[in-house]
Each structure stands twice: as structure tokens, then as C-alpha cells.
PDB file of N, CA and C in Angstrom:
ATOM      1  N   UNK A   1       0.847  -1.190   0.000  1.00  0.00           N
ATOM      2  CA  UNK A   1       0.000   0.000   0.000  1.00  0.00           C
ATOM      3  C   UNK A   1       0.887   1.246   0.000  1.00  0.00           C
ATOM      4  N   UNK A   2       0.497   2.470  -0.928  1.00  0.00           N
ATOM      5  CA  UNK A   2       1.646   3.637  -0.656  1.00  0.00           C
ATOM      6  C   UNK A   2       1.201   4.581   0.124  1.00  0.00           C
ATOM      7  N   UNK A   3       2.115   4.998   0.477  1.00  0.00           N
ATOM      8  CA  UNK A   3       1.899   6.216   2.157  1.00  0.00           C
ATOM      9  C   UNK A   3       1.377   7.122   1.393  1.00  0.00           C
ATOM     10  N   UNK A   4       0.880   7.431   1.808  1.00  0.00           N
ATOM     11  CA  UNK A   4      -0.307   9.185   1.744  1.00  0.00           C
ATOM     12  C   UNK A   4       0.884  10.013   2.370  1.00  0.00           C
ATOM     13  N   UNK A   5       1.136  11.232   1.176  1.00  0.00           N
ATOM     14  CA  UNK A   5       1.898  12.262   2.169  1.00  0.00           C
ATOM     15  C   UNK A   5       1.126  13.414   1.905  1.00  0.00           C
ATOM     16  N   UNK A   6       0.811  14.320   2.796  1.00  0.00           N
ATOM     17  CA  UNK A   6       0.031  15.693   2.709  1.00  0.00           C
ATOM     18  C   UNK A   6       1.730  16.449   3.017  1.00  0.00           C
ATOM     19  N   UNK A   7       1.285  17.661   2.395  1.00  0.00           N
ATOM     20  CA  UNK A   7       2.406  18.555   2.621  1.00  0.00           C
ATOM     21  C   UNK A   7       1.421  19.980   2.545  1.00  0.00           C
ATOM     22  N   UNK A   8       1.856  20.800   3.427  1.00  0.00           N
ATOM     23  CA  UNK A   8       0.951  21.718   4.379  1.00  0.00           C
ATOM     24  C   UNK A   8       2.181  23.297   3.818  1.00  0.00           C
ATOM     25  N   UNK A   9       1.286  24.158   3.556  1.00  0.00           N
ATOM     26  CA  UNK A   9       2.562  25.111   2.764  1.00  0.00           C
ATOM     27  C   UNK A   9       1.878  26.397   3.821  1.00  0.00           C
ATOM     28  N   UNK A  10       2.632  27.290   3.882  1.00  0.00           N
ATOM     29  CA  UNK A  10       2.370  28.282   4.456  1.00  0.00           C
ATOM     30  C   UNK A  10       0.885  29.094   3.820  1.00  0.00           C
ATOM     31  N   UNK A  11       1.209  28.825   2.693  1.00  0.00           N
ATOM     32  CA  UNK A  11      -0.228  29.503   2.063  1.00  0.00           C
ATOM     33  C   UNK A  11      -1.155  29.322   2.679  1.00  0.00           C
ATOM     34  N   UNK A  12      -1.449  27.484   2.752  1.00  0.00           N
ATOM     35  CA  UNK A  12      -2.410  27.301   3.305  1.00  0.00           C
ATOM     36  C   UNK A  12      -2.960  27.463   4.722  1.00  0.00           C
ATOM     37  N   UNK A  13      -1.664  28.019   5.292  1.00  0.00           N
ATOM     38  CA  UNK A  13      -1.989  28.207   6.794  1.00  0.00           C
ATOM     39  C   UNK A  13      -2.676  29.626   7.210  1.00  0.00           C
ATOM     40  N   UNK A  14      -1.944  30.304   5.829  1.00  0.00           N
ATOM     41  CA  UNK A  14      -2.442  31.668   6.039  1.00  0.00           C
ATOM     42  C   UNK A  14      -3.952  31.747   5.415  1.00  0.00           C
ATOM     43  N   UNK A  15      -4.005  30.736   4.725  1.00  0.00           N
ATOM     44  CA  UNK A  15      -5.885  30.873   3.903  1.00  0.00           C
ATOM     45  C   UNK A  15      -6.469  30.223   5.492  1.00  0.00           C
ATOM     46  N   UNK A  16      -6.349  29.784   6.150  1.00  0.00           N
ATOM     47  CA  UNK A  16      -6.971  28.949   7.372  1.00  0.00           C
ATOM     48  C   UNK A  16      -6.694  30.362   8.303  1.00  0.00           C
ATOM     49  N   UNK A  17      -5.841  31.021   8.455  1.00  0.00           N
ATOM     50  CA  UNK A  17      -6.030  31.777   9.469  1.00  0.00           C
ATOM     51  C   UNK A  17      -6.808  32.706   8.821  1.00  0.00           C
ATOM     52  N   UNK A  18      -7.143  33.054   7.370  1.00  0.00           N
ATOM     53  CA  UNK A  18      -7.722  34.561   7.241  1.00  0.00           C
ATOM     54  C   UNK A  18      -9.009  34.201   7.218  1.00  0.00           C
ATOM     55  N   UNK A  19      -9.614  32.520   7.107  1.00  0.00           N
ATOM     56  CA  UNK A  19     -10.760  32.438   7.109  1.00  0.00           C
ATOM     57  C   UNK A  19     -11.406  32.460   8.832  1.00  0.00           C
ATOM     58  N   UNK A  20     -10.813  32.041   9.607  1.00  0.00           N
ATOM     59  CA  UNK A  20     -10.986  32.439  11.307  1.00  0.00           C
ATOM     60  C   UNK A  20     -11.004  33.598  11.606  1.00  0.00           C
ATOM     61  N   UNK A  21     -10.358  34.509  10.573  1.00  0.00           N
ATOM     62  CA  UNK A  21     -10.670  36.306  11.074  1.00  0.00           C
ATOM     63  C   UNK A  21     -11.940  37.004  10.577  1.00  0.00           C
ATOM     64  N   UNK A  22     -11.852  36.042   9.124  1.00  0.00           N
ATOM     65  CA  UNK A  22     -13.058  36.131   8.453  1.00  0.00           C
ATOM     66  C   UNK A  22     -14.439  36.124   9.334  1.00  0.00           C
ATOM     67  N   UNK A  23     -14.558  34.596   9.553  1.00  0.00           N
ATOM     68  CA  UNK A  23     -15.552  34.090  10.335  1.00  0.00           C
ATOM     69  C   UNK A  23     -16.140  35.056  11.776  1.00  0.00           C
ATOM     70  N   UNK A  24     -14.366  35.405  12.478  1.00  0.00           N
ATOM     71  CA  UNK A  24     -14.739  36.638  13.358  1.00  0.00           C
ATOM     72  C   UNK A  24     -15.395  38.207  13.247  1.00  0.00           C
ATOM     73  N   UNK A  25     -14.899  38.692  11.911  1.00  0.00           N
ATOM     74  CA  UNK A  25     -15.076  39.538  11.421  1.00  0.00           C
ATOM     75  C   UNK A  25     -16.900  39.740  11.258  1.00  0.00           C
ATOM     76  N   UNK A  26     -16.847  38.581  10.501  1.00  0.00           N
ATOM     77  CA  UNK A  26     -18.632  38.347  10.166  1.00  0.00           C
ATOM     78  C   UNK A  26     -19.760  38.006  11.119  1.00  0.00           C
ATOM     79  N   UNK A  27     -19.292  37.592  12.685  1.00  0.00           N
ATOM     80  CA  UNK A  27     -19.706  36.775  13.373  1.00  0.00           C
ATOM     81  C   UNK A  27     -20.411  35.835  13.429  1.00  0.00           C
ATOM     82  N   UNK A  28     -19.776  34.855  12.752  1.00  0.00           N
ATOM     83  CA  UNK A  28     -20.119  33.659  12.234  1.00  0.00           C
ATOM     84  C   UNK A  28     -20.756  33.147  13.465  1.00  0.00           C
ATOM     85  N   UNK A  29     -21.079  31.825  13.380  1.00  0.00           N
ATOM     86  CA  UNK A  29     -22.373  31.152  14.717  1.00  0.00           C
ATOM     87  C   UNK A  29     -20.909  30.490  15.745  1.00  0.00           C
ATOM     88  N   UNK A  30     -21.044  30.196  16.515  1.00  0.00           N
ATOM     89  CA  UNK A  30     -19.819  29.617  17.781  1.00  0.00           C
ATOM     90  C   UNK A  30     -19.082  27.984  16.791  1.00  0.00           C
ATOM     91  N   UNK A  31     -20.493  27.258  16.479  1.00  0.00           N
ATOM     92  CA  UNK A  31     -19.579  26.260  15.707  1.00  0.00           C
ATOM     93  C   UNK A  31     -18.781  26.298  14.633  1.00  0.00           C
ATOM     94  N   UNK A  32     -19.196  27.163  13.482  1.00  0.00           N
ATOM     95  CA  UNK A  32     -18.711  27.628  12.471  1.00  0.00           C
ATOM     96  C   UNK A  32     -17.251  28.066  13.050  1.00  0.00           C
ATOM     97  N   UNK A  33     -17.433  28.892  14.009  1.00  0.00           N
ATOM     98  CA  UNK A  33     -15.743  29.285  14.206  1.00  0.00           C
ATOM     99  C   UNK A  33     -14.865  28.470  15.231  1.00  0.00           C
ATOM    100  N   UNK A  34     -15.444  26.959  15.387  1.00  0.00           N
ATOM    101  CA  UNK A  34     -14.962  26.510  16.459  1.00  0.00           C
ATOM    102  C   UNK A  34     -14.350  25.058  15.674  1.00  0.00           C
ATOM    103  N   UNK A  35     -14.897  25.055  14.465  1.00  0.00           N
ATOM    104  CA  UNK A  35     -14.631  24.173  13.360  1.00  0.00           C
ATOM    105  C   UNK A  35     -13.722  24.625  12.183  1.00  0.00           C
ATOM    106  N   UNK A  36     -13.114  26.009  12.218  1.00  0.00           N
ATOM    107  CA  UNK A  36     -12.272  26.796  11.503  1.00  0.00           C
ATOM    108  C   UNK A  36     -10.997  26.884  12.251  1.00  0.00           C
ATOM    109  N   UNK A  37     -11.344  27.415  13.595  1.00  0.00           N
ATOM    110  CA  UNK A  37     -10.215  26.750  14.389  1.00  0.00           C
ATOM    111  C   UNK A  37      -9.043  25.863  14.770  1.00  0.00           C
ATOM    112  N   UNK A  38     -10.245  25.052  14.906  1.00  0.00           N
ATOM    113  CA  UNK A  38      -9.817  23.575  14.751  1.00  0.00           C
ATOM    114  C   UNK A  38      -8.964  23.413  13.519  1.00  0.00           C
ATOM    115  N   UNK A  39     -10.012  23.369  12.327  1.00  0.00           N
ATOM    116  CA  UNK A  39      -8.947  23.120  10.794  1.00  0.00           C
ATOM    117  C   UNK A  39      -7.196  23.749  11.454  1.00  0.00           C
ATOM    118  N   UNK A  40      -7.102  25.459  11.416  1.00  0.00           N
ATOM    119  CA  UNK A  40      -6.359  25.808  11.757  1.00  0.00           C
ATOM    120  C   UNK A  40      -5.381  25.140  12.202  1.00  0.00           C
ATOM    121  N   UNK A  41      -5.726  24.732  13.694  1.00  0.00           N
ATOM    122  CA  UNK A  41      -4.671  23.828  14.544  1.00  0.00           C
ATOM    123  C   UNK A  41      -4.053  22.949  14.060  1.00  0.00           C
ATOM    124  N   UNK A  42      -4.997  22.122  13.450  1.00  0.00           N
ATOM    125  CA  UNK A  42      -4.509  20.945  12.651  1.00  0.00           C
ATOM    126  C   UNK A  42      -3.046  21.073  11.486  1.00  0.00           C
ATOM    127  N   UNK A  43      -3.654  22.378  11.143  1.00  0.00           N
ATOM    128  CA  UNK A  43      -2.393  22.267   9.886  1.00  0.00           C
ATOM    129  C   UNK A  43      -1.435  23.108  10.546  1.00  0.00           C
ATOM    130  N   UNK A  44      -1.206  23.446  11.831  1.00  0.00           N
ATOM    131  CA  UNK A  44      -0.225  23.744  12.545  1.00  0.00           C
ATOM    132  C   UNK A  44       0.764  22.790  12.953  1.00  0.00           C
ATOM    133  N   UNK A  45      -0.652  21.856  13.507  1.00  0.00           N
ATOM    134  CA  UNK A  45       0.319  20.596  13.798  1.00  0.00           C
ATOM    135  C   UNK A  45       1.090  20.118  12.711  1.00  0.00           C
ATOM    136  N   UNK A  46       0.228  19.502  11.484  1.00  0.00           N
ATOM    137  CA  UNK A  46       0.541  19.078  10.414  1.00  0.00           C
ATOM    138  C   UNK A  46       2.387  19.885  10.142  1.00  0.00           C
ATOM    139  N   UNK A  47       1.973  20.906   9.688  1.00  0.00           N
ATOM    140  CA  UNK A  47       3.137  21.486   9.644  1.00  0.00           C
ATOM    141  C   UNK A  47       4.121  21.740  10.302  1.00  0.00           C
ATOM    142  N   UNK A  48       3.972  21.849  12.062  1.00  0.00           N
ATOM    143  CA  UNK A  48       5.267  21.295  12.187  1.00  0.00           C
ATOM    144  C   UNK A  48       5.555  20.126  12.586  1.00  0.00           C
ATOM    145  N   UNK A  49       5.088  18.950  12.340  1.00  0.00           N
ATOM    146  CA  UNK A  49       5.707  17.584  12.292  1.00  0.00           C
ATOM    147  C   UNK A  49       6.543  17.297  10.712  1.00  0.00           C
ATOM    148  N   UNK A  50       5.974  18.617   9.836  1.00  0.00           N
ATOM    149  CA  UNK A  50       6.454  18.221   8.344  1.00  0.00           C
ATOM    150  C   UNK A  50       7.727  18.661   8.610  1.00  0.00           C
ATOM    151  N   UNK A  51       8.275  19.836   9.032  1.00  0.00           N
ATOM    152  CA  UNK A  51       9.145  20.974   9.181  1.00  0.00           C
ATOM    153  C   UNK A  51      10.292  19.990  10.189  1.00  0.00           C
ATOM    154  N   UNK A  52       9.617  18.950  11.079  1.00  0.00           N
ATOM    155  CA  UNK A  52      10.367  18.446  11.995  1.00  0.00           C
ATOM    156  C   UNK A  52      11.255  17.006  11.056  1.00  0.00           C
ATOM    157  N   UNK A  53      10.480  16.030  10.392  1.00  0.00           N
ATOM    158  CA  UNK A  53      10.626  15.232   9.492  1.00  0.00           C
ATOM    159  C   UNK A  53      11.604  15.821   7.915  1.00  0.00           C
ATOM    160  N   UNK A  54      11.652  17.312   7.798  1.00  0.00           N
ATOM    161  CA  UNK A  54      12.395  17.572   6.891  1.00  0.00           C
ATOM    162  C   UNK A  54      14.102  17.911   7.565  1.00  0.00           C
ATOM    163  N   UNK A  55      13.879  18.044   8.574  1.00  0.00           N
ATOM    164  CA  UNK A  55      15.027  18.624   9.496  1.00  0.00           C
ATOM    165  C   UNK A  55      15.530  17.327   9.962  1.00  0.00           C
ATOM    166  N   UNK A  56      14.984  15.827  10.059  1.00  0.00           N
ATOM    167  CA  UNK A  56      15.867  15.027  10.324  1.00  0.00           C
ATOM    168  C   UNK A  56      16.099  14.574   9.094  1.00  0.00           C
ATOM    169  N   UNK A  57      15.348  14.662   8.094  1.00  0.00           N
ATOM    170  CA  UNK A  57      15.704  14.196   6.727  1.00  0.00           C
ATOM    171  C   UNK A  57      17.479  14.669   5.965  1.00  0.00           C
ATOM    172  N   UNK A  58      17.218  16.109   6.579  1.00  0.00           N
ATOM    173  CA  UNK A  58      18.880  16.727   6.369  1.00  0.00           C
ATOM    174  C   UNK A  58      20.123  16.144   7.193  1.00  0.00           C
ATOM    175  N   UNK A  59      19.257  16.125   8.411  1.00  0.00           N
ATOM    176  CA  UNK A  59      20.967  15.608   9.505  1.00  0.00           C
ATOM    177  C   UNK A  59      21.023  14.285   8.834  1.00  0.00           C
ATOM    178  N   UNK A  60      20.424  13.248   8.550  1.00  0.00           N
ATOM    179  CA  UNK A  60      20.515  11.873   7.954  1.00  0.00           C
ATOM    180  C   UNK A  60      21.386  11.863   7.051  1.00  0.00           C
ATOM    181  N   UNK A  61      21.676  13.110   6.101  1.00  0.00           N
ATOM    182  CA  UNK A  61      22.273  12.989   4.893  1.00  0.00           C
ATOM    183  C   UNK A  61      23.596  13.706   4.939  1.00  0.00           C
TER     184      UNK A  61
END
């Protein structure tokens, strides 16, 4: 089976955060912005476990 790799770019972190300002901006309903959030976090995490995995990828080599 082949590994699934997502790769998480700054863009997209910044389209996830402008849609949470968005959502604030507009005052979206509590779930709506509690589910934008969330996304958010996620590709925080995402990204830095990528950022962490590229940084041992270098010392390896």
C-alpha cells in the first residue's frame, strides 16, 4: 500500500487563518468558528511535524 503524504505550505496556513478572522469579522455562529479553528490547529500541527521530518531528513544525509 503507498503512504499518503500531505504537505501543508504556508499559504495554506495563512488561507486557514484569514478564514478564522473572516468568520470573526462576520460573526459567524460559535460552531462555524470553532470548526475553523480547529482546521487551523490541525495544519499547525501538520506542519510542524512536516518541518520536523524535513530537518531530520537533512541531519541523515
Amino acid at each position: 500500500m503507498d503512504e499518503l503524504v500531505v504537505v501543508v505550505t504556508d499559504a495554506d496556513v495563512s488561507a486557514a487563518r484569514d478564514a478564522v478572522r473572516r468568520a470573526q469579522t462576520e460573526k459567524a455562529s460559535p460552531e462555524r468558528l470553532a470548526l475553523l479553528r480547529r482546521d487551523l490547529e490541525q495544519l499547525y500541527r501538520l506542519q510542524a511535524r512536516q518541518m520536523i521530518e524535513e530537518f531530520r531528513q537533512r541531519e541523515r544525509s
